[in-house]
N, C-alpha and C. Protein backbone atom coordinates (compact mmCIF):
# COMPACT_ATOMS: atom_id res chain seq x y z
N UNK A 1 10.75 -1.51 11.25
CA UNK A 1 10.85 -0.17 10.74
C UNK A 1 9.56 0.58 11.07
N UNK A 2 9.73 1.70 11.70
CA UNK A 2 8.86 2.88 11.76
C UNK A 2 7.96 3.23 10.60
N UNK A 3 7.07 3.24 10.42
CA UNK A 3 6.50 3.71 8.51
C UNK A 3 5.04 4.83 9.27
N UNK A 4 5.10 6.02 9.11
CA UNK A 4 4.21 7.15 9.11
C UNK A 4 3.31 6.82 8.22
N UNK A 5 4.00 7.15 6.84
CA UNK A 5 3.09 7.14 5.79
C UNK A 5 3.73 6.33 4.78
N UNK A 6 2.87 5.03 4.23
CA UNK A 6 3.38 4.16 3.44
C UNK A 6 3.54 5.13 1.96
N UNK A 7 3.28 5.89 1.39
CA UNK A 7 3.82 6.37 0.28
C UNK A 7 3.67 8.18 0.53
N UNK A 8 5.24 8.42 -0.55
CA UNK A 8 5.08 9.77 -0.33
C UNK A 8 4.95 10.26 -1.86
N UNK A 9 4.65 11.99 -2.25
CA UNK A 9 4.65 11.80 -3.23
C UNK A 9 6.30 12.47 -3.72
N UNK A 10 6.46 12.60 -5.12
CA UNK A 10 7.57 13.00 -5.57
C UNK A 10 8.15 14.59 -5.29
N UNK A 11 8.94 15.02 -4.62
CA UNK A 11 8.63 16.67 -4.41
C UNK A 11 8.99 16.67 -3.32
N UNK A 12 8.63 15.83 -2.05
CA UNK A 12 8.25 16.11 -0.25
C UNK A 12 9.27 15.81 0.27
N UNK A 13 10.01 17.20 0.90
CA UNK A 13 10.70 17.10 2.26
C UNK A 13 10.91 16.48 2.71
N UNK A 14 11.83 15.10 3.14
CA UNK A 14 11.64 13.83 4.11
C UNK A 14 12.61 13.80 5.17
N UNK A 15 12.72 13.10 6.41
CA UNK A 15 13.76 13.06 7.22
C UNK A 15 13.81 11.53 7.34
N UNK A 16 14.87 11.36 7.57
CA UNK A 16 15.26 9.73 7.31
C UNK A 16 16.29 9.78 8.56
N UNK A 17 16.20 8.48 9.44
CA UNK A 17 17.20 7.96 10.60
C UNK A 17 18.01 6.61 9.99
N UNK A 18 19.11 6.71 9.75
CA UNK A 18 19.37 5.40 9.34
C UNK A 18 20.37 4.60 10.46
N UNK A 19 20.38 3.67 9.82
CA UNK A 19 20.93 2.61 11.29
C UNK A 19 22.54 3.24 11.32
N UNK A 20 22.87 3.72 10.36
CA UNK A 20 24.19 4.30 11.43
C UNK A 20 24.03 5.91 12.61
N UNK A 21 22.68 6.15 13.00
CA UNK A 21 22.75 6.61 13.99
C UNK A 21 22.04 8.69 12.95
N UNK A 22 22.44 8.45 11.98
CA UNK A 22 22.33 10.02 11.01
C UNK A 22 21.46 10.06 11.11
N UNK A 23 20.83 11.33 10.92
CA UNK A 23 19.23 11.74 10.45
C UNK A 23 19.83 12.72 9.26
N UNK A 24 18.88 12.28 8.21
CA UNK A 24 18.95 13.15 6.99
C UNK A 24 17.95 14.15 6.45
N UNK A 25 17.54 15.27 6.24
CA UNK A 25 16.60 15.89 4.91
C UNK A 25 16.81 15.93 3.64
N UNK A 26 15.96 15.47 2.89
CA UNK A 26 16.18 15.58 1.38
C UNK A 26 14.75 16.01 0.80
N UNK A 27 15.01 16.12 -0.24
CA UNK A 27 13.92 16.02 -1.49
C UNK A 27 13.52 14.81 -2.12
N UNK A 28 12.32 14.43 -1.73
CA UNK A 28 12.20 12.72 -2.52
C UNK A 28 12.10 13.27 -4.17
N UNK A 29 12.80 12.61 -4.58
CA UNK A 29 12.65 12.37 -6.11
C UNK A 29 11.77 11.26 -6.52
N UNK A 30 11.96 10.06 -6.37
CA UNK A 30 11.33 8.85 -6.77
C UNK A 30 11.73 7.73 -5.33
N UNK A 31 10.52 6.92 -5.30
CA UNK A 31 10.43 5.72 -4.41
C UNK A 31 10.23 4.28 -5.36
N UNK A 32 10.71 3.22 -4.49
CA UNK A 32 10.78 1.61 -5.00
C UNK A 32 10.68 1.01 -3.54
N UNK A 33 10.47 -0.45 -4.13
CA UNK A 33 10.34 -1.30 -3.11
C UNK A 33 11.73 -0.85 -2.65
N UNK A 34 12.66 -1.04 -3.06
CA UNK A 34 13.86 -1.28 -2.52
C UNK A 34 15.02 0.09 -2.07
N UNK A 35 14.43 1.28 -2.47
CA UNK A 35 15.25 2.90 -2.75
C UNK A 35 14.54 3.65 -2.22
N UNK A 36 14.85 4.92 -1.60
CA UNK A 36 14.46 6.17 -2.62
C UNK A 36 15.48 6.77 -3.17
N UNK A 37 15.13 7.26 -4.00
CA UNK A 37 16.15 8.37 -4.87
C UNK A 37 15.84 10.28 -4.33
N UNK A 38 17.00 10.46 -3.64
CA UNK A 38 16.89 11.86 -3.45
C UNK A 38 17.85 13.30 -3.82
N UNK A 39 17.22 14.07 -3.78
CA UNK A 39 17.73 15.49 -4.06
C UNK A 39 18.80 16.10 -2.84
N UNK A 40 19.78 16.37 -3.29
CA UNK A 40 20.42 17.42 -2.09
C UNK A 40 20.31 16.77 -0.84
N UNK A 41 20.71 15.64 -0.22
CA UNK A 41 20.43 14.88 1.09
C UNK A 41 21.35 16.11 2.15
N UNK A 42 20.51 16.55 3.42
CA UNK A 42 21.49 17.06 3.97
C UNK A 42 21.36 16.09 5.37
N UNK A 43 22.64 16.38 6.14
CA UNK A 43 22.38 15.80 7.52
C UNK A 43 22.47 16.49 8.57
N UNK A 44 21.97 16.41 9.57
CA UNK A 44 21.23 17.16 10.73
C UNK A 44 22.32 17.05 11.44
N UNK A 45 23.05 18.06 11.98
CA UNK A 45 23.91 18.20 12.91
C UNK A 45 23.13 19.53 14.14
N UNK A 46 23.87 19.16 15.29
CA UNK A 46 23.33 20.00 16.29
C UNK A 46 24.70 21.29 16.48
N UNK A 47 23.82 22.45 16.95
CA UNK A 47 24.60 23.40 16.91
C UNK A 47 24.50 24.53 17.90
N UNK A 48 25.42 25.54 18.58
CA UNK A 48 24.59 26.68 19.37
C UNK A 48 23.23 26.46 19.48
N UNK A 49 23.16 27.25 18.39
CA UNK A 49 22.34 28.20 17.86
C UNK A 49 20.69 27.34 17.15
N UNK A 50 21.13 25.66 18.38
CA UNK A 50 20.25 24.63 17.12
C UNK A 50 20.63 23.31 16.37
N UNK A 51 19.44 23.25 15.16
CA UNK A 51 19.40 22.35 14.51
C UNK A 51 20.25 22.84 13.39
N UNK A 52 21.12 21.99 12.63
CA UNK A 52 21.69 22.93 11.63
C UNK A 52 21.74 21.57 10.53
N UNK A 53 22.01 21.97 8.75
CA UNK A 53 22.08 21.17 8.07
C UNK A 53 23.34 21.02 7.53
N UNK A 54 23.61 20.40 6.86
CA UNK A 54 25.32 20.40 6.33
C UNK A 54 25.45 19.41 5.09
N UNK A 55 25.40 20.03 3.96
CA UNK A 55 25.80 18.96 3.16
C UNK A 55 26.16 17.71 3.40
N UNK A 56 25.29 16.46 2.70
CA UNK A 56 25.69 14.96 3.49
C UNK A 56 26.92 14.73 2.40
N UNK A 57 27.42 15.08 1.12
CA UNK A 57 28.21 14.41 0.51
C UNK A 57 28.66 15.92 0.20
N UNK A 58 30.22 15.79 0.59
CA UNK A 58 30.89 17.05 0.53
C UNK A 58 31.61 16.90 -1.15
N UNK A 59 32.15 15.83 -1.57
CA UNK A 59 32.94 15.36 -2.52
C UNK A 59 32.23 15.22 -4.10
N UNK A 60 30.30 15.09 -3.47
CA UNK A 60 29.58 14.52 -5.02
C UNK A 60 29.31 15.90 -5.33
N UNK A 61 28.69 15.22 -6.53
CA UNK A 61 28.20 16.69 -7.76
C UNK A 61 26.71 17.25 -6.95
N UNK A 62 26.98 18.51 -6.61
CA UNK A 62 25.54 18.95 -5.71
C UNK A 62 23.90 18.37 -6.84
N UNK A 63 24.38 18.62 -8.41
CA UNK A 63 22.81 18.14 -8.76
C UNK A 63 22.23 17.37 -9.10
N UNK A 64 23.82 15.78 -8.40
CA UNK A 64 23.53 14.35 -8.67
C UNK A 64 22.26 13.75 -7.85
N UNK A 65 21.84 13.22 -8.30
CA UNK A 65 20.49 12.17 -7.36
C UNK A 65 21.17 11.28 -6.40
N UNK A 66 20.93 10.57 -5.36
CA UNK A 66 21.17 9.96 -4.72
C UNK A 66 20.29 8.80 -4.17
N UNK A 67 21.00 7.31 -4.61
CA UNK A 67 19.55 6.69 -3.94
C UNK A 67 20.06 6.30 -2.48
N UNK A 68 19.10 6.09 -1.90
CA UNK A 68 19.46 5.06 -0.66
C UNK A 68 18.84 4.32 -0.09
N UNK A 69 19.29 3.26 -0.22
CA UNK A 69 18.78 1.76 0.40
C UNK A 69 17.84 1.80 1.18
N UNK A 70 16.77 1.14 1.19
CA UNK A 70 15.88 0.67 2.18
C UNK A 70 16.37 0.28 3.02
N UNK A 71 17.41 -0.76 3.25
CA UNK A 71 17.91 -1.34 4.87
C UNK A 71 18.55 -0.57 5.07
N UNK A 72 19.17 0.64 4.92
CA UNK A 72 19.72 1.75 5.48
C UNK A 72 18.78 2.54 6.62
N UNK A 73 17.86 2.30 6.36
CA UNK A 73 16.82 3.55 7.15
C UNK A 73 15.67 2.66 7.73
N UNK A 74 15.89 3.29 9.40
CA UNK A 74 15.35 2.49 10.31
C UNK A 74 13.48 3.39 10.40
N UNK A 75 13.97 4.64 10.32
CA UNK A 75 12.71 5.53 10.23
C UNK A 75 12.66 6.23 9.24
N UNK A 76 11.36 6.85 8.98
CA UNK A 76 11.51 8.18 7.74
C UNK A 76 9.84 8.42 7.63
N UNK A 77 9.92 9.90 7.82
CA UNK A 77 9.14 10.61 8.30
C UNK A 77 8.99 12.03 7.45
N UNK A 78 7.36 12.41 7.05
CA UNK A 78 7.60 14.06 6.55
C UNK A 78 8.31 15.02 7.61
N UNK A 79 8.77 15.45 6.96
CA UNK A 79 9.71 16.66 7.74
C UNK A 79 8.68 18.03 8.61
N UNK A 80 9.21 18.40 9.53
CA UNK A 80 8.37 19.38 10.50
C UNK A 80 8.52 20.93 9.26
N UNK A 81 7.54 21.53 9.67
CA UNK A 81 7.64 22.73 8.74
C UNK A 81 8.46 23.85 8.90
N UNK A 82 9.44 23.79 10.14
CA UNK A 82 10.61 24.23 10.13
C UNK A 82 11.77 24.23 9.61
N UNK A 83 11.57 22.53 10.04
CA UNK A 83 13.12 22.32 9.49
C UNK A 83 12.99 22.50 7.71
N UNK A 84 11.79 21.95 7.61
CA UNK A 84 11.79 21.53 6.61
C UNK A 84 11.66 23.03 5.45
N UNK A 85 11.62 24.51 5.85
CA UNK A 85 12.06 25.98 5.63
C UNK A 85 13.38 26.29 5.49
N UNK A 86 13.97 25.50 6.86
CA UNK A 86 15.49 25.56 7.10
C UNK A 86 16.52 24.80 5.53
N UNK A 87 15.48 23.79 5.39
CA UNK A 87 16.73 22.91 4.59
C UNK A 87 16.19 23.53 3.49
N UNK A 88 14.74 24.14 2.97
CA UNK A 88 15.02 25.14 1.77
C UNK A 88 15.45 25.96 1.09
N UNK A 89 15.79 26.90 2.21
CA UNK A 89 16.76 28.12 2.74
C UNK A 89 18.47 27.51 2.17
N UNK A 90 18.77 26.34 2.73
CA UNK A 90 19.50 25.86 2.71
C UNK A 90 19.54 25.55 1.76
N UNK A 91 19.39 24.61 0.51
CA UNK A 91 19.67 23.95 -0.48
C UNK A 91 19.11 25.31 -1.85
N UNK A 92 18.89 26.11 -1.67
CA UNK A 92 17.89 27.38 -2.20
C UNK A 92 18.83 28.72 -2.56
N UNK A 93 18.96 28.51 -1.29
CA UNK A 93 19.60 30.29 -0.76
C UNK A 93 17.95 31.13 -0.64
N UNK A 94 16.88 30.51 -0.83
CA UNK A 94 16.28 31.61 -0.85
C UNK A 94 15.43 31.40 0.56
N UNK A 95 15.06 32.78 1.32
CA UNK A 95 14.41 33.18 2.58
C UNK A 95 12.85 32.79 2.35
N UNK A 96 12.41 32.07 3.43
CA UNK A 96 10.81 32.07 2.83
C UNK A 96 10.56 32.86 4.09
N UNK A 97 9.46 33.29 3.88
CA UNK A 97 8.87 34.51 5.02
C UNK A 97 7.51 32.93 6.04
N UNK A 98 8.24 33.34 7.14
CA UNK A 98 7.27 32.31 7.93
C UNK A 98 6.07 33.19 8.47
């Protein structure tokens, strides 16, 4: 496994690759040896117009937590300060002025 930064704090933007091939953004909520627990996971789909996000769980409660497995995720990385605007925008509705 890829590891940037061995700990993040609670709050931070993250992008996650997991072994089925996804890349995700979320909100870390809480970390464990074995989890993290996140906010609003979205997943990175490509588009025209770009990078685009898309709700990862169309079916759950948008202000459920989500954990996910450590052997799920091959990489995970702070998020670029784009995307990481984009998925605020996104999970927000609100515009941040770049």
């Amino acid at each position: 496994m890829l590891i940037s930064k061995s700990s993040y704090d609670a709050g931070d933007i993250l992008t996650f690759k997991l072994v089925n091939g996804d890349e995700i953004v979320a909100k870390l909520v809480e970390q464990t040896d074995s989890a993290y627990t996140l906010d609003r996971p979205c997943t990175v789909v490509p588009s025209a117009k770009g990078i685009g996000l898309m709700q990862s769980l169309f079916t759950g409660e948008v202000d459920q937590k989500v954990v996910l497995d450590r052997n799920h995720v091959m990489m995970h990385v702070a998020t670029v300060k784009d995307i990481k605007n984009h998925y605020l925008q996104t999970t927000t509705g609100i515009s941040l002025v770049i």
